[in-house]
N, C-alpha and C. Protein backbone atom coordinates (compact mmCIF):
# COMPACT_ATOMS: atom_id res chain seq x y z
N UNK A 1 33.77 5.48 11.85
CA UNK A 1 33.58 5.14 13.24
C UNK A 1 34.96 4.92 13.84
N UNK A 2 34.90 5.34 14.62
CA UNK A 2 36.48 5.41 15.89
C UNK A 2 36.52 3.96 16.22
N UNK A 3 38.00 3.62 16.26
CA UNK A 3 37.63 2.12 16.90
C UNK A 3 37.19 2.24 18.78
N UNK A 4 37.86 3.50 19.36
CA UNK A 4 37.04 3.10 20.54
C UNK A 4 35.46 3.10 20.45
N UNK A 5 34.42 3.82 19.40
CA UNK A 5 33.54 3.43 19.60
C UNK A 5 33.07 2.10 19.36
N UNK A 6 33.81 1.36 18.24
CA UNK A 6 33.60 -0.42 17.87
C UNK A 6 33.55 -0.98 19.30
N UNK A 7 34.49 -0.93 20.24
CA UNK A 7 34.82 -1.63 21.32
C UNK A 7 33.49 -1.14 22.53
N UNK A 8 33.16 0.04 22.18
CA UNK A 8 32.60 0.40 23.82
C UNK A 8 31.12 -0.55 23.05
N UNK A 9 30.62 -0.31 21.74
CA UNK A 9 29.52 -0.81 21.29
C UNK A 9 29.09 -2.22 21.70
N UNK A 10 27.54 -2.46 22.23
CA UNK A 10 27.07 -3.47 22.70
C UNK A 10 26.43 -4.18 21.84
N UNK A 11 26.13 -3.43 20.14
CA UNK A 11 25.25 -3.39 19.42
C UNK A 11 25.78 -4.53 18.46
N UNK A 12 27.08 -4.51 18.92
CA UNK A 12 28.03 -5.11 17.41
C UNK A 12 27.53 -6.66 17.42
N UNK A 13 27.11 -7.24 18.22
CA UNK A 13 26.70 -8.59 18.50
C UNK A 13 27.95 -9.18 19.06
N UNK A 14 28.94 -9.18 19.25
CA UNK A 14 30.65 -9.79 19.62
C UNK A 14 30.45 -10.72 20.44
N UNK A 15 29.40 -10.54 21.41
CA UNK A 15 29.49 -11.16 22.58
C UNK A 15 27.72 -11.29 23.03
N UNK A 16 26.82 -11.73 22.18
CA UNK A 16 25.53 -11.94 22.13
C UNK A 16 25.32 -12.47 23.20
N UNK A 17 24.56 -11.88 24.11
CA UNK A 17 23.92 -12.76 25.19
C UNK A 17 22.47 -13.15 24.99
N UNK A 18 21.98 -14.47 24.78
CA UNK A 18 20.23 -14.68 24.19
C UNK A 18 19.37 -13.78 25.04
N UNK A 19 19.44 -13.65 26.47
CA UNK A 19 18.48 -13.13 27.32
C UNK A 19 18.21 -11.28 26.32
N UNK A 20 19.83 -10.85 26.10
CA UNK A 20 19.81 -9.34 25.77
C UNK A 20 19.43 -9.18 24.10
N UNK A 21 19.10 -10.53 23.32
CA UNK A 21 19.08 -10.57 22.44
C UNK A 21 17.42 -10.33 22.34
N UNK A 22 16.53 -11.39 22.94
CA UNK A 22 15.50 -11.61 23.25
C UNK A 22 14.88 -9.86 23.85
N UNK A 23 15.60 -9.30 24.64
CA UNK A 23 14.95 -7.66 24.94
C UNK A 23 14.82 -7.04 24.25
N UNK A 24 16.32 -7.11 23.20
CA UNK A 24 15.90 -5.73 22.27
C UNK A 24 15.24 -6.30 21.15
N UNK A 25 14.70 -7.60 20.87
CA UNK A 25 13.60 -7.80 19.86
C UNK A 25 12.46 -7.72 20.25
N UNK A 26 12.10 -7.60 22.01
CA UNK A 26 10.75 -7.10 22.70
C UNK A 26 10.25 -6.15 22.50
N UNK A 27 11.44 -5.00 21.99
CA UNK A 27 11.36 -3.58 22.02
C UNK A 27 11.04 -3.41 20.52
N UNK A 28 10.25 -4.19 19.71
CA UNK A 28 9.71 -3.87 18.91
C UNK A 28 8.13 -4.29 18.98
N UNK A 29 7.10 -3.14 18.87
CA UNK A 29 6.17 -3.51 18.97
C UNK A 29 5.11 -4.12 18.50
N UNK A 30 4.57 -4.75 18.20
CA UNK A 30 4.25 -6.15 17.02
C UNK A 30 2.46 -6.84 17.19
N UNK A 31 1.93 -6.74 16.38
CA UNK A 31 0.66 -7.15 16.52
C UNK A 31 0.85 -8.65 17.12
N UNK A 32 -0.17 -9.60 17.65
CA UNK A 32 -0.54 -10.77 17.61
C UNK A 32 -1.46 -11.56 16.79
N UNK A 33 -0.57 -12.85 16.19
CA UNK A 33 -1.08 -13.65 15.28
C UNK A 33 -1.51 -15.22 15.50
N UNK A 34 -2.70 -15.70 15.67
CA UNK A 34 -2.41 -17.04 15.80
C UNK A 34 -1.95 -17.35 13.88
N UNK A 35 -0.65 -18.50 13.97
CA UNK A 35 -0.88 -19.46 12.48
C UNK A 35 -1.51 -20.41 12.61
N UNK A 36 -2.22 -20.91 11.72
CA UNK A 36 -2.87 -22.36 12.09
C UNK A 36 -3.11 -23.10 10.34
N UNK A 37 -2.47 -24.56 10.85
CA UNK A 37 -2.69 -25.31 9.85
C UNK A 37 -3.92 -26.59 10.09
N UNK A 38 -4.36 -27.12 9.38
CA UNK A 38 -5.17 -28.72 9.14
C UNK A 38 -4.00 -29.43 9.25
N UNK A 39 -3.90 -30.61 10.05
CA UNK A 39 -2.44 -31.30 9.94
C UNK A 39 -2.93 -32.78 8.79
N UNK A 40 -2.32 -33.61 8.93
CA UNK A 40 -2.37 -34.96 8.18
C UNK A 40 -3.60 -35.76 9.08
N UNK A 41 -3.62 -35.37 10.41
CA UNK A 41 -4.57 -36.35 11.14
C UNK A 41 -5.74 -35.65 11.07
N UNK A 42 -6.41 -34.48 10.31
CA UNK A 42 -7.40 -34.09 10.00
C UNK A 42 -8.00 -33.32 11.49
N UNK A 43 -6.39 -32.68 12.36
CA UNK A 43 -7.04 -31.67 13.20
C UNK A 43 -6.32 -30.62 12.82
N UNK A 44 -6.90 -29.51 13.67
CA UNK A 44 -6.24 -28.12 13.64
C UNK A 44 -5.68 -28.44 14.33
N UNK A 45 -3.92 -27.68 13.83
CA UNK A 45 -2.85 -26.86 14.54
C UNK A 45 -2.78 -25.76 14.57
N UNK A 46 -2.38 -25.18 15.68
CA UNK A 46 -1.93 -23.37 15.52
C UNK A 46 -1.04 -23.09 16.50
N UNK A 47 -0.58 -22.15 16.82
CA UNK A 47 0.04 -21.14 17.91
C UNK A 47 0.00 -19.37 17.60
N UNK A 48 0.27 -19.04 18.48
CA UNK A 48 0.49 -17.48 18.95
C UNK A 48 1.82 -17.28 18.08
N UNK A 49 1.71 -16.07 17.49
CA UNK A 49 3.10 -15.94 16.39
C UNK A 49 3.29 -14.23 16.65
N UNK A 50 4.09 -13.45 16.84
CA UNK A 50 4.46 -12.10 16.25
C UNK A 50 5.50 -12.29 15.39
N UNK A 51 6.04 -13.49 14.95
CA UNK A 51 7.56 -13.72 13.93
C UNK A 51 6.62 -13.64 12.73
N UNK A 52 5.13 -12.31 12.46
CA UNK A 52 4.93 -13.17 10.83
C UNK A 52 4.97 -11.48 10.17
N UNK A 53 5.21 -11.78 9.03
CA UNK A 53 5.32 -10.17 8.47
C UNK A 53 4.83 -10.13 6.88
N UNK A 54 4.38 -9.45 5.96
CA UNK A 54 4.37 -9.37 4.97
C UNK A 54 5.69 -9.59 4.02
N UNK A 55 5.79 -9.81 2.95
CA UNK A 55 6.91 -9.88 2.36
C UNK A 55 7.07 -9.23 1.17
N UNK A 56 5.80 -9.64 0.26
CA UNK A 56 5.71 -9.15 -1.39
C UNK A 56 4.38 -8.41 -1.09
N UNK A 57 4.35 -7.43 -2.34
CA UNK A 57 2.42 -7.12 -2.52
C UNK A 57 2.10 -8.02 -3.94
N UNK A 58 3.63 -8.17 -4.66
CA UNK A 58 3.00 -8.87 -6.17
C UNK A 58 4.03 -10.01 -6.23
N UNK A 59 4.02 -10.71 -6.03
CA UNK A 59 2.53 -11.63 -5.54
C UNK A 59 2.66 -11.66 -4.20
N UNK A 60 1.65 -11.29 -3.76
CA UNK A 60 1.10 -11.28 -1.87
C UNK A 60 1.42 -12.22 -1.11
N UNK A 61 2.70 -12.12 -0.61
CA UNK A 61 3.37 -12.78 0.33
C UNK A 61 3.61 -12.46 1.56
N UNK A 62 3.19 -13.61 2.18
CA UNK A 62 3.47 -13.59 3.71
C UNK A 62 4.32 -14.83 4.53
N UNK A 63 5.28 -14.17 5.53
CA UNK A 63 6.08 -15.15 6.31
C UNK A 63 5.34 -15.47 7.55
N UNK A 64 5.89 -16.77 8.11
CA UNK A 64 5.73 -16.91 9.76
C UNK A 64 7.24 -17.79 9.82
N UNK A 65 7.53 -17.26 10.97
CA UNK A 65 8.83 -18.30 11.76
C UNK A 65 7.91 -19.22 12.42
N UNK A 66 8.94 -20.51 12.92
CA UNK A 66 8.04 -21.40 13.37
C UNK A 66 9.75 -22.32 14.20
N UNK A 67 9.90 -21.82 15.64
CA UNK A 67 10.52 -22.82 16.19
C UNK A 67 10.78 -24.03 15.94
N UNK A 68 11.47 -25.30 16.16
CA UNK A 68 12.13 -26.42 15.53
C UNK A 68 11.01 -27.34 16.70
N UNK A 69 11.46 -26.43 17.74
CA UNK A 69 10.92 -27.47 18.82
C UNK A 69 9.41 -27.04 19.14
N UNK A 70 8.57 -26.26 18.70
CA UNK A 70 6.90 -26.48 18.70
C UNK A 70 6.72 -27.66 18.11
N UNK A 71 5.41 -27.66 19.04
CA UNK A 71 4.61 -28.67 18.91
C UNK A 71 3.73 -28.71 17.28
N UNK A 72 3.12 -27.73 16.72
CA UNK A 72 3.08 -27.33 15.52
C UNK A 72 3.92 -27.33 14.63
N UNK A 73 5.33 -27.63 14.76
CA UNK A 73 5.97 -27.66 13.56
C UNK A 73 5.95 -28.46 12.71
N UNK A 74 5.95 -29.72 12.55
CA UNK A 74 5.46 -30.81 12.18
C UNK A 74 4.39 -30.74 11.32
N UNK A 75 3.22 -30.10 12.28
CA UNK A 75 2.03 -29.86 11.08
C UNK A 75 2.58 -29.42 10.29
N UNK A 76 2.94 -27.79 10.36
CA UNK A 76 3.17 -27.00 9.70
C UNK A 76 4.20 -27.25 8.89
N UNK A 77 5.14 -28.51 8.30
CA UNK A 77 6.35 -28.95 7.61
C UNK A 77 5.29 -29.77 6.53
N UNK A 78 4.34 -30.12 6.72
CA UNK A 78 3.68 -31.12 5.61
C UNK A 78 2.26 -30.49 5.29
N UNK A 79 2.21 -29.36 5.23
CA UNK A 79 1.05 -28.81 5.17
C UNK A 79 1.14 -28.06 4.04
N UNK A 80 0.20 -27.62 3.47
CA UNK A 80 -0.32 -27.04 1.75
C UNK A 80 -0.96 -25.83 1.77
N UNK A 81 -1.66 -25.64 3.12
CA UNK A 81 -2.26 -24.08 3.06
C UNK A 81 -2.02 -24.02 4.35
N UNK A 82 -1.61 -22.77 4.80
CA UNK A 82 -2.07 -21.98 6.67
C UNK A 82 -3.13 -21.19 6.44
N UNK A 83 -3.61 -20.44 7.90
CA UNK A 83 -3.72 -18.76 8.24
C UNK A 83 -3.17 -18.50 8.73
N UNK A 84 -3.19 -17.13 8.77
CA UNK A 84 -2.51 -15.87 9.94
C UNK A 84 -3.92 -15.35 10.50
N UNK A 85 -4.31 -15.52 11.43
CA UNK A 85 -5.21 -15.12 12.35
C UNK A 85 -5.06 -13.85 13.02
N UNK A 86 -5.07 -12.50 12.80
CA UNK A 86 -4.51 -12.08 13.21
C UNK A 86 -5.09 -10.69 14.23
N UNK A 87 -5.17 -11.15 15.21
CA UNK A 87 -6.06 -11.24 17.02
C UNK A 87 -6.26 -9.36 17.09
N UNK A 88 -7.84 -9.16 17.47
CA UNK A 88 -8.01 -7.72 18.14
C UNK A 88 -8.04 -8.06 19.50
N UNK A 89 -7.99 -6.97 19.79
CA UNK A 89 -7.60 -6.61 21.61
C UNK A 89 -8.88 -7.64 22.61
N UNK A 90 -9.56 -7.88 21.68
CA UNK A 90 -10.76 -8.86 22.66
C UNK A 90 -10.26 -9.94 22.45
N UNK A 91 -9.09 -10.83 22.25
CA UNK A 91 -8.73 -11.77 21.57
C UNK A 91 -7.52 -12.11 22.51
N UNK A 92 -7.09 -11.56 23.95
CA UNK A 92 -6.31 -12.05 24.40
C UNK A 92 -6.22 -13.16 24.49
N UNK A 93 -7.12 -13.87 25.44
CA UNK A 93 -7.63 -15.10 25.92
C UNK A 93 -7.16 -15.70 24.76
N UNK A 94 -7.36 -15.85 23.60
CA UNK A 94 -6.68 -16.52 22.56
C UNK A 94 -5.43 -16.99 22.31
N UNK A 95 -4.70 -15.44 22.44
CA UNK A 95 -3.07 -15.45 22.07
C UNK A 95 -2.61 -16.49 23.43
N UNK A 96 -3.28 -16.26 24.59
CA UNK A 96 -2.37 -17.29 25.70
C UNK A 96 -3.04 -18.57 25.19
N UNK A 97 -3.89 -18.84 25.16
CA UNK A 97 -4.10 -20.18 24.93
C UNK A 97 -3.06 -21.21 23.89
N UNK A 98 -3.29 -20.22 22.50
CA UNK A 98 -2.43 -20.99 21.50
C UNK A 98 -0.98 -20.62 21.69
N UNK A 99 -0.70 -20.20 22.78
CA UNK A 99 0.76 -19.89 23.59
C UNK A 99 1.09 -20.83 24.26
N UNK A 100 0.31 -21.65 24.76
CA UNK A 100 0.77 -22.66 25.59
C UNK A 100 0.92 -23.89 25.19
N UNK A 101 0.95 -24.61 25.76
CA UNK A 101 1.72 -26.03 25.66
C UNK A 101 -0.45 -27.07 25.88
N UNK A 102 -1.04 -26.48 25.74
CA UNK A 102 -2.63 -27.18 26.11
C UNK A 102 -2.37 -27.86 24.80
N UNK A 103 -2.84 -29.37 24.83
CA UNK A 103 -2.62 -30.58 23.97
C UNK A 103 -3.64 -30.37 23.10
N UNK A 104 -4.80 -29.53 22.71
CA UNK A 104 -5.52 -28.95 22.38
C UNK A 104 -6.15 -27.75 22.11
N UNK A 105 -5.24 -26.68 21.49
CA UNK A 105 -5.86 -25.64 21.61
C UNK A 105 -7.13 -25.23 21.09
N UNK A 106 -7.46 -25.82 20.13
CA UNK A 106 -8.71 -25.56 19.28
C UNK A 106 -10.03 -26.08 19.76
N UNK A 107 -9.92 -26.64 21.15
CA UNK A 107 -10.96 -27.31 21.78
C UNK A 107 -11.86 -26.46 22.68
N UNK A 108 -13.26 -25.88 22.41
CA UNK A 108 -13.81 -25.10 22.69
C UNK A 108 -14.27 -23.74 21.99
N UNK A 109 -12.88 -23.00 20.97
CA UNK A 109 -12.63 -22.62 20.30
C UNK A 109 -13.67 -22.35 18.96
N UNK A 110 -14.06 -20.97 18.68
CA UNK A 110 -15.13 -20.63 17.52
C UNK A 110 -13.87 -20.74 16.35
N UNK A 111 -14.15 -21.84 15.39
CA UNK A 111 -12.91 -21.46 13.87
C UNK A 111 -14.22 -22.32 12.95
N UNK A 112 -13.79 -22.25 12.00
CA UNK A 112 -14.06 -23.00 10.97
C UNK A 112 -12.71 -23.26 9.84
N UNK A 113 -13.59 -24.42 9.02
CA UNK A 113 -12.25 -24.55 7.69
C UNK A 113 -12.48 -23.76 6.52
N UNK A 114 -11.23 -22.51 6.38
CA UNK A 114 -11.21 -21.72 5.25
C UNK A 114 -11.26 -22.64 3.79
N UNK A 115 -11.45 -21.77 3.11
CA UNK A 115 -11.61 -22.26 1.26
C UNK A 115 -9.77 -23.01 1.26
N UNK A 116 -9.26 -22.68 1.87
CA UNK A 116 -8.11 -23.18 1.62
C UNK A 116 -7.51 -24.86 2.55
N UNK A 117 -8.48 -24.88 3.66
CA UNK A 117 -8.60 -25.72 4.31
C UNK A 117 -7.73 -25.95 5.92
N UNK A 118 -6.96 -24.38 5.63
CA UNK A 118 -6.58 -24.40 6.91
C UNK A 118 -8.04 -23.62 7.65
N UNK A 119 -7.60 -23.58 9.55
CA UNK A 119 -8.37 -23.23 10.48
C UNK A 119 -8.48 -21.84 10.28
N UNK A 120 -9.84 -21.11 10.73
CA UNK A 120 -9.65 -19.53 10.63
C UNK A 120 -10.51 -19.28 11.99
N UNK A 121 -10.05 -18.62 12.53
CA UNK A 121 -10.59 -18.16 14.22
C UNK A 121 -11.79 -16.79 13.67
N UNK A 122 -13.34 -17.25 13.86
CA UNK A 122 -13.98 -16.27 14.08
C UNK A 122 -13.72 -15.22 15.39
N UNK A 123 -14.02 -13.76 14.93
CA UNK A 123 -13.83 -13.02 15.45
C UNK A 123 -12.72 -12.22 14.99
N UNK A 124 -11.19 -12.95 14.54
CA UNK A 124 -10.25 -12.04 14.42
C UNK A 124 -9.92 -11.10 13.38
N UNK A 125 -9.68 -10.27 13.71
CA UNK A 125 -9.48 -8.44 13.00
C UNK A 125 -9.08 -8.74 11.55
N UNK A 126 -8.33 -9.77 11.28
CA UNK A 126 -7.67 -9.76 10.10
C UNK A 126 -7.33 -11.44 9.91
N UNK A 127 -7.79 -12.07 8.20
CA UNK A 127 -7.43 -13.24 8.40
C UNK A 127 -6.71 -13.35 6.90
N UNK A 128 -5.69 -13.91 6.99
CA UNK A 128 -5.00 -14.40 5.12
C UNK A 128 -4.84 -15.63 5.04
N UNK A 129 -5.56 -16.07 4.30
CA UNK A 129 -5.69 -17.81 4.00
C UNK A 129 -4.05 -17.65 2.41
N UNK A 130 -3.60 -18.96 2.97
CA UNK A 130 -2.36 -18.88 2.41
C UNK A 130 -1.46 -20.19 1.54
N UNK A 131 -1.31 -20.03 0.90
CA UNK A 131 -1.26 -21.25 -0.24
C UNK A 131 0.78 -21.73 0.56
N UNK A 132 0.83 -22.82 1.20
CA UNK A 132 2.29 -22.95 1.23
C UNK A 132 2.70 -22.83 0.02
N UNK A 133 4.15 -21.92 -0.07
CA UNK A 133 4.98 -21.81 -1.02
C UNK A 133 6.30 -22.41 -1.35
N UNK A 134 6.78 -22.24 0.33
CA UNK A 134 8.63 -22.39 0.59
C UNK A 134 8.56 -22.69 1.78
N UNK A 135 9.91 -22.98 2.53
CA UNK A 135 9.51 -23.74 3.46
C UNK A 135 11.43 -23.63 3.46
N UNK A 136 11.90 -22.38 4.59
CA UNK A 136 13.18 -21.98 4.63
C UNK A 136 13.82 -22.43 6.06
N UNK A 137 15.23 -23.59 6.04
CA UNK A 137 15.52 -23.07 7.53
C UNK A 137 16.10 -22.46 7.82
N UNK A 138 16.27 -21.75 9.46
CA UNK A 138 17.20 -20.48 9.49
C UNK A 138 17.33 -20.46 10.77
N UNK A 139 18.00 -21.07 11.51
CA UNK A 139 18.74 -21.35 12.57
C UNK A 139 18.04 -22.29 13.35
N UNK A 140 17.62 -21.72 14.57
CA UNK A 140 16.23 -22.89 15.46
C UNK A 140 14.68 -22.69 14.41
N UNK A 141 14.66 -21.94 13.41
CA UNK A 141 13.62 -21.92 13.35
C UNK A 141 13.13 -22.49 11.64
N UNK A 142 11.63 -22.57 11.28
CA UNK A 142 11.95 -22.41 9.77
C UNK A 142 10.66 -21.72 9.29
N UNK A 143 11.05 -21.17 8.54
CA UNK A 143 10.40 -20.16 7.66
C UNK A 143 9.56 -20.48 6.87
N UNK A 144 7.73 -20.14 7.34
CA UNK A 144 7.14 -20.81 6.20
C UNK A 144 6.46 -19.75 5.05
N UNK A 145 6.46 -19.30 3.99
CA UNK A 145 6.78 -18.68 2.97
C UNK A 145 5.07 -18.99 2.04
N UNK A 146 3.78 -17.87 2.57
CA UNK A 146 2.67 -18.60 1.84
C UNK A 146 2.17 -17.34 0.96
N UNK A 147 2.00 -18.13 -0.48
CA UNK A 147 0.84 -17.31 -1.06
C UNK A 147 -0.70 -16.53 -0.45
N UNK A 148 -0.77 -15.69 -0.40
CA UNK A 148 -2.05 -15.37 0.41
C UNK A 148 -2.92 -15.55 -1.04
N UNK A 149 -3.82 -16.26 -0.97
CA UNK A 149 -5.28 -16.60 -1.90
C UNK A 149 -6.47 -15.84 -1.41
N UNK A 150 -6.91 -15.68 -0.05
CA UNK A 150 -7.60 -15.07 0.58
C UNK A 150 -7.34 -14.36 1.39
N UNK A 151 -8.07 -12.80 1.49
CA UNK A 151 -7.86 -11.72 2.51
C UNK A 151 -9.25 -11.06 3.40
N UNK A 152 -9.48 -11.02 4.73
CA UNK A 152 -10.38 -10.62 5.29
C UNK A 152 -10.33 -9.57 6.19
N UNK A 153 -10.71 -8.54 6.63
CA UNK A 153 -10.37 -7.64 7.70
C UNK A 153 -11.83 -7.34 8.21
N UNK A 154 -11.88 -6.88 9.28
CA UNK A 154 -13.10 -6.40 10.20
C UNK A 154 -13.10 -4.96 11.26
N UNK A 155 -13.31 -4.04 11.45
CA UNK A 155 -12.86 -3.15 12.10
C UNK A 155 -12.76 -4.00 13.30
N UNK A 156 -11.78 -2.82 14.47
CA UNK A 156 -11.58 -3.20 15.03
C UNK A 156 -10.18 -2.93 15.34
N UNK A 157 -9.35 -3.07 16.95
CA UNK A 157 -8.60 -2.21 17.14
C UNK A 157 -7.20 -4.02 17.42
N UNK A 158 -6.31 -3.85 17.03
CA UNK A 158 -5.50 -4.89 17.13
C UNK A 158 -5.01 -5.00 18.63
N UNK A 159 -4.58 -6.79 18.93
CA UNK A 159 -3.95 -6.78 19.92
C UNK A 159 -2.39 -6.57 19.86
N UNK A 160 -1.86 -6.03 20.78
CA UNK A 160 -0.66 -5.29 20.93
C UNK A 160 0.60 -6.14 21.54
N UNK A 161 1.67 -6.62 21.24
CA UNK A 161 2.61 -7.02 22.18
C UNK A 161 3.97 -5.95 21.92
N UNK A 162 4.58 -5.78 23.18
CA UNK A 162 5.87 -4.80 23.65
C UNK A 162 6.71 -5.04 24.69
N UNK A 163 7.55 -5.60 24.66
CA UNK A 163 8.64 -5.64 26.03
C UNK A 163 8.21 -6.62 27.11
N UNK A 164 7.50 -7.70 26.33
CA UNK A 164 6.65 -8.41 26.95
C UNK A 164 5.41 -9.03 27.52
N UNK A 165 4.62 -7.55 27.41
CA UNK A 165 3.26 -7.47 27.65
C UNK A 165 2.46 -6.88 26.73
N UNK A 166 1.45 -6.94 26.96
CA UNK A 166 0.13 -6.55 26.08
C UNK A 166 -0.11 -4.92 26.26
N UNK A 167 -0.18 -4.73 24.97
CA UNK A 167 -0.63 -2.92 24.89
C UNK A 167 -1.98 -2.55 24.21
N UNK A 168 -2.21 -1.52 24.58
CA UNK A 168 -3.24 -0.78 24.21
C UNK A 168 -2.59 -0.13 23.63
N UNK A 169 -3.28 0.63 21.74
CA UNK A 169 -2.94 1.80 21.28
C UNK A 169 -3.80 2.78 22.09
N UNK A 170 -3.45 4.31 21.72
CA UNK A 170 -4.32 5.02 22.76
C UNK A 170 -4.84 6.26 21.45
């Protein structure tokens, strides 16, 4: 690589701006997940997640990031099992809810308690009940690291996030 291309490059990070940081990670297109734990006070926690990804197939591992400053983090720092909930396209109404700041999201809400004892949202496309494993930090956020024990799927077409908004596959 030429050094004038080093210099003209925006890519190099040199001069990170969060707003331009935040776009080009929009520009990846990413299912929607609620996580949700049982906390210590014997309610459900959750939120809206696209930070969660597979990791291992042997042994079946799965990540979620989890901001410093959610309201869920806390649960989710003393907790033993999650889910990944993970939302079809009829399931908007969901993703905003456990998106927001409502002092209650699970209030009204169809879930029950998985074999593992975290929350599992009837209805959604895909659910992995998940044994906490690790528990990583990594900048504002921390990394929670779960055995999946249980796996469920349902047909059904996933909900979509991209550049900000909600997609349809076509």
């Amino acid at each position: 690589m030429s050094s004038d291309h080093a210099k003209s490059s925006s890519y190099l990070g040199l001069h990170l701006n969060p707003a331009e940081f935040r776009k080009a990670c929009g520009a990846f297109a990413t299912g929607v997940a609620v996580a949700a734990v049982m906390g210590r006070d014997g309610k459900p926690h959750g939120l809206t997640v696209n930070s969660f990804t597979s990791v291992s197939l042997e042994p079946p591992l799965v990540l979620v990031c989890i901001g410093h400053k959610a309201a869920t983090h806390g649960p989710f720092s003393s907790a033993s099992a999650f889910t990944v909930n993970i939302l079809s396209e009829e399931q908007r109404d969901l993703s905003a809810r456990f998106a927001s700041s409502h002092p209650n999201r699970f209030e009204g809400v169809d879930w029950y308690e998985g074999e593992l004892g975290a929350p599992v949202l009837n209805g959604a496309l895909a659910v992995l009940e998940c044994e906490m494993r690790e528990r990583m930090e990594a900048g504002d956020h921390t990394i929670f690291l779960g055995l999946v024990r249980r796996a469920g799927v349902r047909d059904g077409a996933p909900l979509v996030y991209f550049s900000g908004k909600y997609r349809e596959l076509k």
